[in-house]
PDB file of N, CA and C in Angstrom:
ATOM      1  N   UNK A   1     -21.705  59.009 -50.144  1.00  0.00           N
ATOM      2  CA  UNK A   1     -21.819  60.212 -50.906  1.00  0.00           C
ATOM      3  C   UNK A   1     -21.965  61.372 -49.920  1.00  0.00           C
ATOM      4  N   UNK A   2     -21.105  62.126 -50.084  1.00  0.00           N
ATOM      5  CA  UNK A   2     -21.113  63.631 -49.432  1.00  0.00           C
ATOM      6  C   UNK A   2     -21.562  64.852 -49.661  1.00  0.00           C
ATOM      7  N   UNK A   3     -22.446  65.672 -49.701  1.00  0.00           N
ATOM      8  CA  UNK A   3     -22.866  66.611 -50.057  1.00  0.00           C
ATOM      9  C   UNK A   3     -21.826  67.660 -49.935  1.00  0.00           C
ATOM     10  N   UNK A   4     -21.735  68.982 -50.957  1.00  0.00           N
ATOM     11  CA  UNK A   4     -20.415  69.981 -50.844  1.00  0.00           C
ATOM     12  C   UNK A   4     -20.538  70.213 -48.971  1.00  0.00           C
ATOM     13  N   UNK A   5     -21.751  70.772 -48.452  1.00  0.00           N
ATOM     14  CA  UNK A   5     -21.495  71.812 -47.214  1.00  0.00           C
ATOM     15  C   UNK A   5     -20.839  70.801 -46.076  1.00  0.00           C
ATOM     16  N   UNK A   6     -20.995  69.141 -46.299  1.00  0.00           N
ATOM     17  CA  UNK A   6     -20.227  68.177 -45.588  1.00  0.00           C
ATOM     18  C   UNK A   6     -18.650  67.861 -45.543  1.00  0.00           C
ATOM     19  N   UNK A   7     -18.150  68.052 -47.017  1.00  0.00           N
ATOM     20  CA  UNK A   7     -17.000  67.512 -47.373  1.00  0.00           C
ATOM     21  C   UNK A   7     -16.477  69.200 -46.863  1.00  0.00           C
ATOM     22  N   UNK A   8     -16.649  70.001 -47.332  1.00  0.00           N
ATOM     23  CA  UNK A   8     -16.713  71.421 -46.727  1.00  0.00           C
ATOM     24  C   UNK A   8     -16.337  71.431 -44.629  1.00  0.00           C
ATOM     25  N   UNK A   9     -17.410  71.369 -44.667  1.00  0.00           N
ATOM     26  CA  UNK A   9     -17.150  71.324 -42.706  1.00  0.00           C
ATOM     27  C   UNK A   9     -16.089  69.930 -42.233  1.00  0.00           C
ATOM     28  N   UNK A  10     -15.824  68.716 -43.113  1.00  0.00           N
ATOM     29  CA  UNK A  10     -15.155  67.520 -42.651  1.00  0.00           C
ATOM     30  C   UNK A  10     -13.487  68.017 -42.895  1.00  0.00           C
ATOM     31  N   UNK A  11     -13.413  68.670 -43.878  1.00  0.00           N
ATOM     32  CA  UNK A  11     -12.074  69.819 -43.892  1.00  0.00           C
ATOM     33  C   UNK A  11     -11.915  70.447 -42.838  1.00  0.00           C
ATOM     34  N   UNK A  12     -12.755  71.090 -42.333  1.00  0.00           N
ATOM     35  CA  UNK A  12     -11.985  72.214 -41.374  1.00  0.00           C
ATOM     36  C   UNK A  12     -12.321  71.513 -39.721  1.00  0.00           C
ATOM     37  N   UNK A  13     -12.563  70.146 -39.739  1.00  0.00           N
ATOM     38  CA  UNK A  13     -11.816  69.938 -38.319  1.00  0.00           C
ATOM     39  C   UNK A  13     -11.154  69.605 -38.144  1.00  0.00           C
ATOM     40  N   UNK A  14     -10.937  69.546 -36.506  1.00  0.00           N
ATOM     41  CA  UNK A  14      -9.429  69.098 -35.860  1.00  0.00           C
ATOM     42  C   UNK A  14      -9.541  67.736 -36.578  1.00  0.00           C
ATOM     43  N   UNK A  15      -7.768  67.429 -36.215  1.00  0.00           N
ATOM     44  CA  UNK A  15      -7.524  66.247 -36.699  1.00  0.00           C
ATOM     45  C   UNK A  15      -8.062  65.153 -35.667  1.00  0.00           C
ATOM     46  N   UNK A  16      -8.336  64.778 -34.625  1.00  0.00           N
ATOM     47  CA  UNK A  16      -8.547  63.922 -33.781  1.00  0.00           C
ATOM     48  C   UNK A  16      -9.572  63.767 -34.254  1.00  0.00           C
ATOM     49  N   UNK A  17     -10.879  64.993 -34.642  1.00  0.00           N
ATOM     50  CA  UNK A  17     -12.274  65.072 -34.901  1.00  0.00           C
ATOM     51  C   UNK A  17     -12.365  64.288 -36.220  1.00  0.00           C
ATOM     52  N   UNK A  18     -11.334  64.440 -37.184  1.00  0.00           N
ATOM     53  CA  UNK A  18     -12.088  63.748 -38.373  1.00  0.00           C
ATOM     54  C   UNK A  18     -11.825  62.562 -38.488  1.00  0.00           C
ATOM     55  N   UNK A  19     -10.760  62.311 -37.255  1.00  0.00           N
ATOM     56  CA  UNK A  19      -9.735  61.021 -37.560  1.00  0.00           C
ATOM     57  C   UNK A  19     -11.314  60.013 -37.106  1.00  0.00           C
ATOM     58  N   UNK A  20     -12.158  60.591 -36.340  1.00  0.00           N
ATOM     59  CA  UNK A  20     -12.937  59.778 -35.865  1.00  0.00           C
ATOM     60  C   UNK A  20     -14.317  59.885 -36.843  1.00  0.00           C
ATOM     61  N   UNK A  21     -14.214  60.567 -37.346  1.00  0.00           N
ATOM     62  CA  UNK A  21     -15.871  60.936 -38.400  1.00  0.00           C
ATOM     63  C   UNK A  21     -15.469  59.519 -39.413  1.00  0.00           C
ATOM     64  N   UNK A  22     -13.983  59.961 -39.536  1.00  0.00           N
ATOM     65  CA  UNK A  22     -13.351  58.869 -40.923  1.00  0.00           C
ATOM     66  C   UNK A  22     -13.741  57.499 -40.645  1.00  0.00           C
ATOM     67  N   UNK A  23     -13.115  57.304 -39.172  1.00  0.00           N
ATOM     68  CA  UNK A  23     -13.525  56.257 -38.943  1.00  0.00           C
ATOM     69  C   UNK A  23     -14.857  55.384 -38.962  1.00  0.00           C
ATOM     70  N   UNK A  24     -16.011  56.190 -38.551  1.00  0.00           N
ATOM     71  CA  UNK A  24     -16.898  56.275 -38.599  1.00  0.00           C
ATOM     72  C   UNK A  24     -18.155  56.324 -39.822  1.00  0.00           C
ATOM     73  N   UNK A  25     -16.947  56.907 -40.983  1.00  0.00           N
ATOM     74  CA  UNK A  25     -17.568  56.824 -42.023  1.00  0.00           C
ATOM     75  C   UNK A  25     -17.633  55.622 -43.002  1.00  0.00           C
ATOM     76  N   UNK A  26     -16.307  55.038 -42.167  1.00  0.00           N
ATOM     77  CA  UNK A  26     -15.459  53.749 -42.967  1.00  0.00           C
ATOM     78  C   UNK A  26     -16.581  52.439 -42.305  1.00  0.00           C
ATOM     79  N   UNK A  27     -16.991  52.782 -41.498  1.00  0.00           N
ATOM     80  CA  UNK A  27     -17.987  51.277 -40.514  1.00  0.00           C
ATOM     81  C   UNK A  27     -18.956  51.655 -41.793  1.00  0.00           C
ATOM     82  N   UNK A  28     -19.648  52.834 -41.728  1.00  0.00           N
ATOM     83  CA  UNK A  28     -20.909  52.605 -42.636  1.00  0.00           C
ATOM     84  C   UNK A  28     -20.797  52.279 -43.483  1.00  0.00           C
ATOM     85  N   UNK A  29     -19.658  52.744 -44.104  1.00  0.00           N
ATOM     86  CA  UNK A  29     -19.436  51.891 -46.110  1.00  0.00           C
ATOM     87  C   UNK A  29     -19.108  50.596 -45.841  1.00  0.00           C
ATOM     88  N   UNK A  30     -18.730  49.942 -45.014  1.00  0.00           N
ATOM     89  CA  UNK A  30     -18.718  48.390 -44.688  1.00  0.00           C
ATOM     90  C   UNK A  30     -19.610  47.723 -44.289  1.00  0.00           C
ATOM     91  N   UNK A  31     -20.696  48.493 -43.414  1.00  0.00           N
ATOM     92  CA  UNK A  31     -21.643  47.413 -42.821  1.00  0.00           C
ATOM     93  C   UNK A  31     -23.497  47.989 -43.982  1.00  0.00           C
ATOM     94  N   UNK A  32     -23.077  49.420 -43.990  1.00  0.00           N
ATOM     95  CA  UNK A  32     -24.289  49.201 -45.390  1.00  0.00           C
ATOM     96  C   UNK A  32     -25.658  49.725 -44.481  1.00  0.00           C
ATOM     97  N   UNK A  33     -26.861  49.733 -44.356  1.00  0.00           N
ATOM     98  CA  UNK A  33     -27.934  49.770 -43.905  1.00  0.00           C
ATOM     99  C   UNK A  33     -27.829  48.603 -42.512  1.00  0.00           C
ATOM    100  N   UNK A  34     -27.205  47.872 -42.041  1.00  0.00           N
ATOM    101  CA  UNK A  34     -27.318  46.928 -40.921  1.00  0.00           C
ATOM    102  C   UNK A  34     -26.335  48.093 -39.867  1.00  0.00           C
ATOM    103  N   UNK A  35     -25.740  48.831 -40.267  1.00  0.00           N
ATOM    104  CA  UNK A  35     -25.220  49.264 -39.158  1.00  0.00           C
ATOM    105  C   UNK A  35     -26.103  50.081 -38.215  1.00  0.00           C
ATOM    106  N   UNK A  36     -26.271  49.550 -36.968  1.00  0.00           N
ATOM    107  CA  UNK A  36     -26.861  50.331 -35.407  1.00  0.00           C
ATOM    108  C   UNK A  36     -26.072  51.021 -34.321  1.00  0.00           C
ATOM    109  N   UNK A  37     -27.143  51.273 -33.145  1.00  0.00           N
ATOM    110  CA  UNK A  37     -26.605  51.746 -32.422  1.00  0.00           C
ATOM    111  C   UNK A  37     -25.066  51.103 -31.838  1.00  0.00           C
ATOM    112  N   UNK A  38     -24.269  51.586 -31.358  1.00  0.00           N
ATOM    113  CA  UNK A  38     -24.331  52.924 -30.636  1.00  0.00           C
ATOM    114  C   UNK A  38     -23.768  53.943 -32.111  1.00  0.00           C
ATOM    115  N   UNK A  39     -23.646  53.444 -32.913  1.00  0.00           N
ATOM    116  CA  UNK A  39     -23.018  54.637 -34.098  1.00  0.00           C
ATOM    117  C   UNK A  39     -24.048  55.173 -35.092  1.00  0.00           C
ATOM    118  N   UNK A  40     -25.312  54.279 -35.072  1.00  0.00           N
ATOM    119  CA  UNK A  40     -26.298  54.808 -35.746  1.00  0.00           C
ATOM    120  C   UNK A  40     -27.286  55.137 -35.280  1.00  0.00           C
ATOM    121  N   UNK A  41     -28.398  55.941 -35.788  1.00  0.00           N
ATOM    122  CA  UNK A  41     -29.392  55.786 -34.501  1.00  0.00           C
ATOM    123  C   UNK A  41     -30.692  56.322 -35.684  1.00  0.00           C
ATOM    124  N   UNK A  42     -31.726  56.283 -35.267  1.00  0.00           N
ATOM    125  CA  UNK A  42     -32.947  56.639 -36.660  1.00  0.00           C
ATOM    126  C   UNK A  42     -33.319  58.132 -35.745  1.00  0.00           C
ATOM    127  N   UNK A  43     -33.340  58.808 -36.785  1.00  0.00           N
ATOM    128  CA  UNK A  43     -33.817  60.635 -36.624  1.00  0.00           C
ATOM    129  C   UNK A  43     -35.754  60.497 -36.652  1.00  0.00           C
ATOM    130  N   UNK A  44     -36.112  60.656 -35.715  1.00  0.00           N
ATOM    131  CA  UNK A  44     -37.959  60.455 -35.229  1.00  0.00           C
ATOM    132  C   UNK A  44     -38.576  62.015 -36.289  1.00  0.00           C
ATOM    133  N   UNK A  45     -37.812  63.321 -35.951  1.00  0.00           N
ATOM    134  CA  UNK A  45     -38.838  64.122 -36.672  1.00  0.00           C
ATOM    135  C   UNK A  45     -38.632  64.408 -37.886  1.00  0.00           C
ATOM    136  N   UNK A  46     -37.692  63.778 -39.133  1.00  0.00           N
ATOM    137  CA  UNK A  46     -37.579  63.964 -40.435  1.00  0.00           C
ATOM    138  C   UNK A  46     -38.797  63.338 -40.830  1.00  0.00           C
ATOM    139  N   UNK A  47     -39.291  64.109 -42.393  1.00  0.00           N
ATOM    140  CA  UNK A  47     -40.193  63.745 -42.949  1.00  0.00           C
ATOM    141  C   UNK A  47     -39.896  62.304 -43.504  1.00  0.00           C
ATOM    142  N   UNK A  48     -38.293  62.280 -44.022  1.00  0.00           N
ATOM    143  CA  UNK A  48     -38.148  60.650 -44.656  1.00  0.00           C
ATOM    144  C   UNK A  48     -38.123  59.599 -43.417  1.00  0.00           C
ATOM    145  N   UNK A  49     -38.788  58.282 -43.617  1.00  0.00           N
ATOM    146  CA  UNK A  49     -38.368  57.602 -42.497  1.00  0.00           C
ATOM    147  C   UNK A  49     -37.453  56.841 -42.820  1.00  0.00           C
ATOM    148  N   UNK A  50     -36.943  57.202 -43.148  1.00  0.00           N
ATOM    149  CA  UNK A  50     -35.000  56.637 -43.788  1.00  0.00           C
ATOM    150  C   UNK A  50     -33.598  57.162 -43.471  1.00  0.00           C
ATOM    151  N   UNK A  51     -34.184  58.582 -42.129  1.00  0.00           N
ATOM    152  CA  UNK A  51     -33.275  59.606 -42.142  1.00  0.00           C
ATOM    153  C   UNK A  51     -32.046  58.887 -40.749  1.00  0.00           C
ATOM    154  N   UNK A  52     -31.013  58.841 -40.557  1.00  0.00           N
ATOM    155  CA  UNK A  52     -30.437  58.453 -39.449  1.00  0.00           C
ATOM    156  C   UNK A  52     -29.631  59.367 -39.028  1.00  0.00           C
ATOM    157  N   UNK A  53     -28.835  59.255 -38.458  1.00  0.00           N
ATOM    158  CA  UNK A  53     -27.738  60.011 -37.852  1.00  0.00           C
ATOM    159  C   UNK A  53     -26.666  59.256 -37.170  1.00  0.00           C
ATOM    160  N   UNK A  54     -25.291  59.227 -37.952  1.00  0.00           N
ATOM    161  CA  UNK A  54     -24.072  59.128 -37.808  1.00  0.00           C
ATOM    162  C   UNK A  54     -23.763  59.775 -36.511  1.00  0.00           C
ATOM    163  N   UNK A  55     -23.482  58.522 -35.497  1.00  0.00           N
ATOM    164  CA  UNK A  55     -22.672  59.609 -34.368  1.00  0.00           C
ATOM    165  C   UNK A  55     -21.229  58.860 -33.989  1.00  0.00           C
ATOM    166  N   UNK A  56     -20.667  59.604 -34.837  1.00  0.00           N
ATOM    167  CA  UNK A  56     -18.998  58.915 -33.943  1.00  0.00           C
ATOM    168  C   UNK A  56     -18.129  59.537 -32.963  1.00  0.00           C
ATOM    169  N   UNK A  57     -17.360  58.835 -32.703  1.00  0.00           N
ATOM    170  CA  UNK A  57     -16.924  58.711 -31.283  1.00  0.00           C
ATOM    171  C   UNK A  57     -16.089  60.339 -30.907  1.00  0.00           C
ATOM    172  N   UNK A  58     -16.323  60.878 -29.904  1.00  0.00           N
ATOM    173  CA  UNK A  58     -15.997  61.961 -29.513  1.00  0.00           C
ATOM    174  C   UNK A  58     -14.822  62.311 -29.122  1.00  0.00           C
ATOM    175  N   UNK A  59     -14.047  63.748 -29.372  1.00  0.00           N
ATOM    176  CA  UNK A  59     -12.839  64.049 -28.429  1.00  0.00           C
ATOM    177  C   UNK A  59     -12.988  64.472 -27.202  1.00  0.00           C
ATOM    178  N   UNK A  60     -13.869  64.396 -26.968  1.00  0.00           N
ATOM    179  CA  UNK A  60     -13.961  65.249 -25.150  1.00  0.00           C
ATOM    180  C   UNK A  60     -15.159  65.922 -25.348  1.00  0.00           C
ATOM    181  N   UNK A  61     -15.202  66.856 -25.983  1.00  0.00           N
ATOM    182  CA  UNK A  61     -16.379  68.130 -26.184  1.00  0.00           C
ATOM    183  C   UNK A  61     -17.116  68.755 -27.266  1.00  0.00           C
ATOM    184  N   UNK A  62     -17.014  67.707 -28.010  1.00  0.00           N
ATOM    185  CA  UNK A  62     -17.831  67.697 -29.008  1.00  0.00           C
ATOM    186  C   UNK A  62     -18.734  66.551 -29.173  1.00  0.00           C
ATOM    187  N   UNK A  63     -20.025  66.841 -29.315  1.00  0.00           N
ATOM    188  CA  UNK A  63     -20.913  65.910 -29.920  1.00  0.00           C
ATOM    189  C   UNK A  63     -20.911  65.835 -30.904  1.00  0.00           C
ATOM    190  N   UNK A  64     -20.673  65.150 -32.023  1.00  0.00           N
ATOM    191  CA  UNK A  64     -20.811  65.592 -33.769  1.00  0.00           C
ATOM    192  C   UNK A  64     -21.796  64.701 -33.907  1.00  0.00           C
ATOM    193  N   UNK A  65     -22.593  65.240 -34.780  1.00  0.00           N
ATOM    194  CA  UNK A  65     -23.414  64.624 -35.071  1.00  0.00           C
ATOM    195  C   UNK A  65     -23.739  64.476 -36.706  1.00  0.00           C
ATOM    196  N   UNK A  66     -24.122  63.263 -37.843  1.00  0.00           N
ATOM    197  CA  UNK A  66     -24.283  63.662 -39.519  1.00  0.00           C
ATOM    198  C   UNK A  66     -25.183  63.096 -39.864  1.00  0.00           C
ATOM    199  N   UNK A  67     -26.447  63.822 -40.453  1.00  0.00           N
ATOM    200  CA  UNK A  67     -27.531  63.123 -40.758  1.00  0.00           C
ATOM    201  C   UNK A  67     -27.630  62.725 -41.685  1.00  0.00           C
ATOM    202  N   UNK A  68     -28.113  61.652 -42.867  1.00  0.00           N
ATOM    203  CA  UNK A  68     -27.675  60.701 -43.410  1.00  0.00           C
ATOM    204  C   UNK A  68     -28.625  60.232 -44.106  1.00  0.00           C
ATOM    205  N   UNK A  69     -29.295  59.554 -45.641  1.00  0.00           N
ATOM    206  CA  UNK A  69     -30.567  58.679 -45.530  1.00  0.00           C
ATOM    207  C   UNK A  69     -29.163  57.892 -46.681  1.00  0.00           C
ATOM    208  N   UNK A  70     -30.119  56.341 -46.635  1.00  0.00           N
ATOM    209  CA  UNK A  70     -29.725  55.637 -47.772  1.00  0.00           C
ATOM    210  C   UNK A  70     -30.338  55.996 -48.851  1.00  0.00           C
ATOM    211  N   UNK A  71     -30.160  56.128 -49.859  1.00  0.00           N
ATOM    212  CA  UNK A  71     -31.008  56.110 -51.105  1.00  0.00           C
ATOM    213  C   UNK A  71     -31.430  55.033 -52.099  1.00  0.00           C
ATOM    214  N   UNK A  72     -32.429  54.547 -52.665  1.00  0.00           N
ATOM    215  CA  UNK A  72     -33.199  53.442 -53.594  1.00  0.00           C
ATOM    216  C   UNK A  72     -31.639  52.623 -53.684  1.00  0.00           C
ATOM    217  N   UNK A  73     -30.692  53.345 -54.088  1.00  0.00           N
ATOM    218  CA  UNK A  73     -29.366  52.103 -54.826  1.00  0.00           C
ATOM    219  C   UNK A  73     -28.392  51.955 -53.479  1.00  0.00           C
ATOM    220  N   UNK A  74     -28.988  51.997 -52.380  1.00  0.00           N
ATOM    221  CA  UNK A  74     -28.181  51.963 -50.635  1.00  0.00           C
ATOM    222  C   UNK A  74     -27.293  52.203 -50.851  1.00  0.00           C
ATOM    223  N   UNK A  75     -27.159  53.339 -51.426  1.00  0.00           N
ATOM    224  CA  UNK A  75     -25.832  54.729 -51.199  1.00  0.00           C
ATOM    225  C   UNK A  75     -26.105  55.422 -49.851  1.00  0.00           C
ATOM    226  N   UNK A  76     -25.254  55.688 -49.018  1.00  0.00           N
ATOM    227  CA  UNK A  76     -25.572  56.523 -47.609  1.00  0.00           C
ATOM    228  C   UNK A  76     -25.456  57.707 -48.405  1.00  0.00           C
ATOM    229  N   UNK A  77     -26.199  58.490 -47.879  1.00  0.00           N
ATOM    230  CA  UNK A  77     -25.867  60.429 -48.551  1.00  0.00           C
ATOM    231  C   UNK A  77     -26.025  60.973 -47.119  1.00  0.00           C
ATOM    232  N   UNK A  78     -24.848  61.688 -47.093  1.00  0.00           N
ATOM    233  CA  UNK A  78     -24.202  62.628 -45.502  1.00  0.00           C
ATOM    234  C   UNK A  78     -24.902  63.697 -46.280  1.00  0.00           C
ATOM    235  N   UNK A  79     -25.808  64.551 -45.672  1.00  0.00           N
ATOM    236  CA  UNK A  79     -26.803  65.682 -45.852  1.00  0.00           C
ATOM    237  C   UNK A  79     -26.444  66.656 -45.103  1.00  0.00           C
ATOM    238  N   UNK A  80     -26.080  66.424 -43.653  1.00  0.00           N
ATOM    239  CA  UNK A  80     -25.622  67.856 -43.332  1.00  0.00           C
ATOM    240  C   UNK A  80     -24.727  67.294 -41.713  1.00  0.00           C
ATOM    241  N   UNK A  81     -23.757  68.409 -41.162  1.00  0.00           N
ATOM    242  CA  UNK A  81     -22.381  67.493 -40.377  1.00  0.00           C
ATOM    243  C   UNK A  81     -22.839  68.795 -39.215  1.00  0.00           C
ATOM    244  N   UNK A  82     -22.545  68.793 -37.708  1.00  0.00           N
ATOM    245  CA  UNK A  82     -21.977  69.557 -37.053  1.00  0.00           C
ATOM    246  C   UNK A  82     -22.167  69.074 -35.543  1.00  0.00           C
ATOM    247  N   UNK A  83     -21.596  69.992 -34.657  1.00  0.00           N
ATOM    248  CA  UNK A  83     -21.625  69.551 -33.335  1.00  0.00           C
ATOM    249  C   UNK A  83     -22.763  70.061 -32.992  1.00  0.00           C
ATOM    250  N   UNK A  84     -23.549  68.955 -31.684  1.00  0.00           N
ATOM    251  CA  UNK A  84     -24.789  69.713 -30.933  1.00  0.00           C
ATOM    252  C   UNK A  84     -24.493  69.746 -29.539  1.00  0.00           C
ATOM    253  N   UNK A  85     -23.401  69.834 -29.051  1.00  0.00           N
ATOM    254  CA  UNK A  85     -22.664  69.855 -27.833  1.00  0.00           C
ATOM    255  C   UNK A  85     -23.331  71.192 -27.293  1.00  0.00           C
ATOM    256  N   UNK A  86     -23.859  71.072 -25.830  1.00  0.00           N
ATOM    257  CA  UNK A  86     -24.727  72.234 -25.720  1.00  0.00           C
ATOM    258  C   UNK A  86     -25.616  72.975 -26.551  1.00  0.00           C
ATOM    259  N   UNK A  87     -26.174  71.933 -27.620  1.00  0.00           N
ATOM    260  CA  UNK A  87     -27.439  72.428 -28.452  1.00  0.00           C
ATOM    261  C   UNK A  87     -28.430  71.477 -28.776  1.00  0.00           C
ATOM    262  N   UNK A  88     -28.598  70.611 -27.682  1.00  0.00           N
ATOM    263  CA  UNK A  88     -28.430  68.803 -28.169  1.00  0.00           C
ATOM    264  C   UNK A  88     -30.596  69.360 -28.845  1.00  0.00           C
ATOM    265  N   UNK A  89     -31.202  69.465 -28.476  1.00  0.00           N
ATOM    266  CA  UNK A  89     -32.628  69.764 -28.862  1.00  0.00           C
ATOM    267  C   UNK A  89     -32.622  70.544 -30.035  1.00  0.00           C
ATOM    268  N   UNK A  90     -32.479  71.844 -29.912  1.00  0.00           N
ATOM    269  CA  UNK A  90     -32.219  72.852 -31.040  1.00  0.00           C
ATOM    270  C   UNK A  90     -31.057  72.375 -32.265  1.00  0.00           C
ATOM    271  N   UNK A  91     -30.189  71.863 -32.003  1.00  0.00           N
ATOM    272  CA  UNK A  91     -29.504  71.079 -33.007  1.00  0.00           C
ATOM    273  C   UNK A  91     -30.356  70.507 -34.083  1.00  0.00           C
ATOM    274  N   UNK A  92     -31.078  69.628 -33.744  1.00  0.00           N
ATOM    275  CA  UNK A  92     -31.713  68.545 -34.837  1.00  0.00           C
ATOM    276  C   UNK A  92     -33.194  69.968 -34.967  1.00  0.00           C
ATOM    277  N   UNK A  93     -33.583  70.797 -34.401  1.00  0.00           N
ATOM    278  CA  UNK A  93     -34.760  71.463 -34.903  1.00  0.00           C
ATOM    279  C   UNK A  93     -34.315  72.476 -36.347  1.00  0.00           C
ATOM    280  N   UNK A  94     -32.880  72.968 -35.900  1.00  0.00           N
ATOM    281  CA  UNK A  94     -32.227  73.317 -37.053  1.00  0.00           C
ATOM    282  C   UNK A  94     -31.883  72.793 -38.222  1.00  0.00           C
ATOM    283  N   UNK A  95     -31.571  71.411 -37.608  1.00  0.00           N
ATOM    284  CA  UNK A  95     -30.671  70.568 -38.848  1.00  0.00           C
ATOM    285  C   UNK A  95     -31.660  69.661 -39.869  1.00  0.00           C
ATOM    286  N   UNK A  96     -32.634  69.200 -39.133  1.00  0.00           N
ATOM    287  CA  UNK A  96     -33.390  67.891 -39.758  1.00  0.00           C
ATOM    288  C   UNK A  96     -33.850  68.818 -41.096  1.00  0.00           C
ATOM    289  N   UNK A  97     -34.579  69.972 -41.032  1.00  0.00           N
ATOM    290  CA  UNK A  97     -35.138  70.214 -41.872  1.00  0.00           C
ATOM    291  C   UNK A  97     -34.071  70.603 -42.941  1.00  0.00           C
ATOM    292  N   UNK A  98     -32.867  70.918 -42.955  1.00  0.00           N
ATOM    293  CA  UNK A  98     -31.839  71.048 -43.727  1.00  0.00           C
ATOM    294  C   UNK A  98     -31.575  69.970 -44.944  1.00  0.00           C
ATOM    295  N   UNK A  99     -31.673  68.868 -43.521  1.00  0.00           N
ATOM    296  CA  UNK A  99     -31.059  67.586 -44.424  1.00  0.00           C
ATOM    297  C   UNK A  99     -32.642  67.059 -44.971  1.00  0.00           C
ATOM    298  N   UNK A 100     -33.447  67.025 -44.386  1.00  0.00           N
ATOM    299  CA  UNK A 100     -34.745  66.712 -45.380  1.00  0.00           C
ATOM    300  C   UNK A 100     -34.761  67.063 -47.224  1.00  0.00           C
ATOM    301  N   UNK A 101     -34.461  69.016 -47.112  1.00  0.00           N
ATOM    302  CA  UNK A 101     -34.553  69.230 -48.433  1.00  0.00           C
ATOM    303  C   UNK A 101     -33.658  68.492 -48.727  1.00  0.00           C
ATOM    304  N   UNK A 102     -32.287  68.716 -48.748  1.00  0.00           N
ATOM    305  CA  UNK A 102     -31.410  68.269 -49.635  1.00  0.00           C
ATOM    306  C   UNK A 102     -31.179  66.981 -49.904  1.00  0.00           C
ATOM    307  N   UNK A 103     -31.784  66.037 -49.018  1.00  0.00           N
ATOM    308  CA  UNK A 103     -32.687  64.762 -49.625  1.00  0.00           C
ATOM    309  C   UNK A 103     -33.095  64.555 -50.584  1.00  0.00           C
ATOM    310  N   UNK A 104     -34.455  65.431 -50.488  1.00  0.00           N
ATOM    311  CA  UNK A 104     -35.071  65.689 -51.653  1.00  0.00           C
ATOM    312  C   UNK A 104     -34.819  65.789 -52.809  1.00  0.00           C
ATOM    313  N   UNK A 105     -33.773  66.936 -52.863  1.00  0.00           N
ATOM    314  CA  UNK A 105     -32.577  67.653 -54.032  1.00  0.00           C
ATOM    315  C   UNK A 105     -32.022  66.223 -54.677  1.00  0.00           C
ATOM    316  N   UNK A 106     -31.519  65.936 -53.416  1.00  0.00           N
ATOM    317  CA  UNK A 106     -30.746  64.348 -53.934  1.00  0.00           C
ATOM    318  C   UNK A 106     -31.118  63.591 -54.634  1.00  0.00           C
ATOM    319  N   UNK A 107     -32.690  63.165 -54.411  1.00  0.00           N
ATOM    320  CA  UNK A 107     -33.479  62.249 -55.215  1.00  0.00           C
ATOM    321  C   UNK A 107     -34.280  62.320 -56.798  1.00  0.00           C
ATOM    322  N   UNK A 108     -34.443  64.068 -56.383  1.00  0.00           N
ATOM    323  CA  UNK A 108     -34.766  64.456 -57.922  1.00  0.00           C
ATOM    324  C   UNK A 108     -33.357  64.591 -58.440  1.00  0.00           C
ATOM    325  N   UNK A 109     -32.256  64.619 -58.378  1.00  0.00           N
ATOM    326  CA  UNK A 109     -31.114  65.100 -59.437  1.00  0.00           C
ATOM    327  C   UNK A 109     -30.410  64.208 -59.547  1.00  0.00           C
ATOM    328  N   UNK A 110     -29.909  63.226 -58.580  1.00  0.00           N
ATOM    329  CA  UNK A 110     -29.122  61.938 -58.556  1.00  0.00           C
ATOM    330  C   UNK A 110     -29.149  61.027 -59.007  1.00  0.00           C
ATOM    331  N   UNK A 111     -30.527  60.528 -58.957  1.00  0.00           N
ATOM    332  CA  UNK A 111     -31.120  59.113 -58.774  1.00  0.00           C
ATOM    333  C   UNK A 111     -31.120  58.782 -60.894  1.00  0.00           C
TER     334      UNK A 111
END
């Protein structure tokens, strides 16, 4: 499950870039909550401890990074998408709390 501002930013990249998010998105809907590193990895300062982060494979100069929780029915929900390529700290200080609410959002309106 994709949130709009995801399916939104997964549009407007390069093609090499999404060819690899796709890919990337396609392991998680196959392997479910067992999928690990090197493509998954657990996010330490979100309030949920369920939060991960999608990292697939790069074109050169981009880090992309998509933070992610499963939800009660182990649906992955992509919460929020972008590169931290030269922002690698400040990236997630920006982002976590992003994808936290809309977690949240997720769980009261979805579920």
């Amino acid at each position: 499950m994709l949130v709009d501002d995801v399916v939104e930013w997964f549009t407007e990249l390069p093609t090499r870039d999404a060819d690899l998010v796709a890919a990337a998105i396609d392991l998680l809907e196959e392997h479910g909550p067992s999928l690990g590193r090197p493509l998954v990895d657990h996010v330490k300062a979100s309030r949920h401890n369920n939060m991960k982060e999608l990292r697939p494979g790069s074109s050169g100069r981009s880090e992309i990074r998509i933070l992610f929780a499963f939800d009660p029915r182990r649906r992955a929900v992509l919460l929020i998408a972008g590169d931290k390529a030269g922002n690698w700290t400040r990236w997630y200080d920006d982002h976590i709390p992003i994808a936290d609410d809309r977690y949240d959002k997720w769980l009261r309106t979805e579920l």
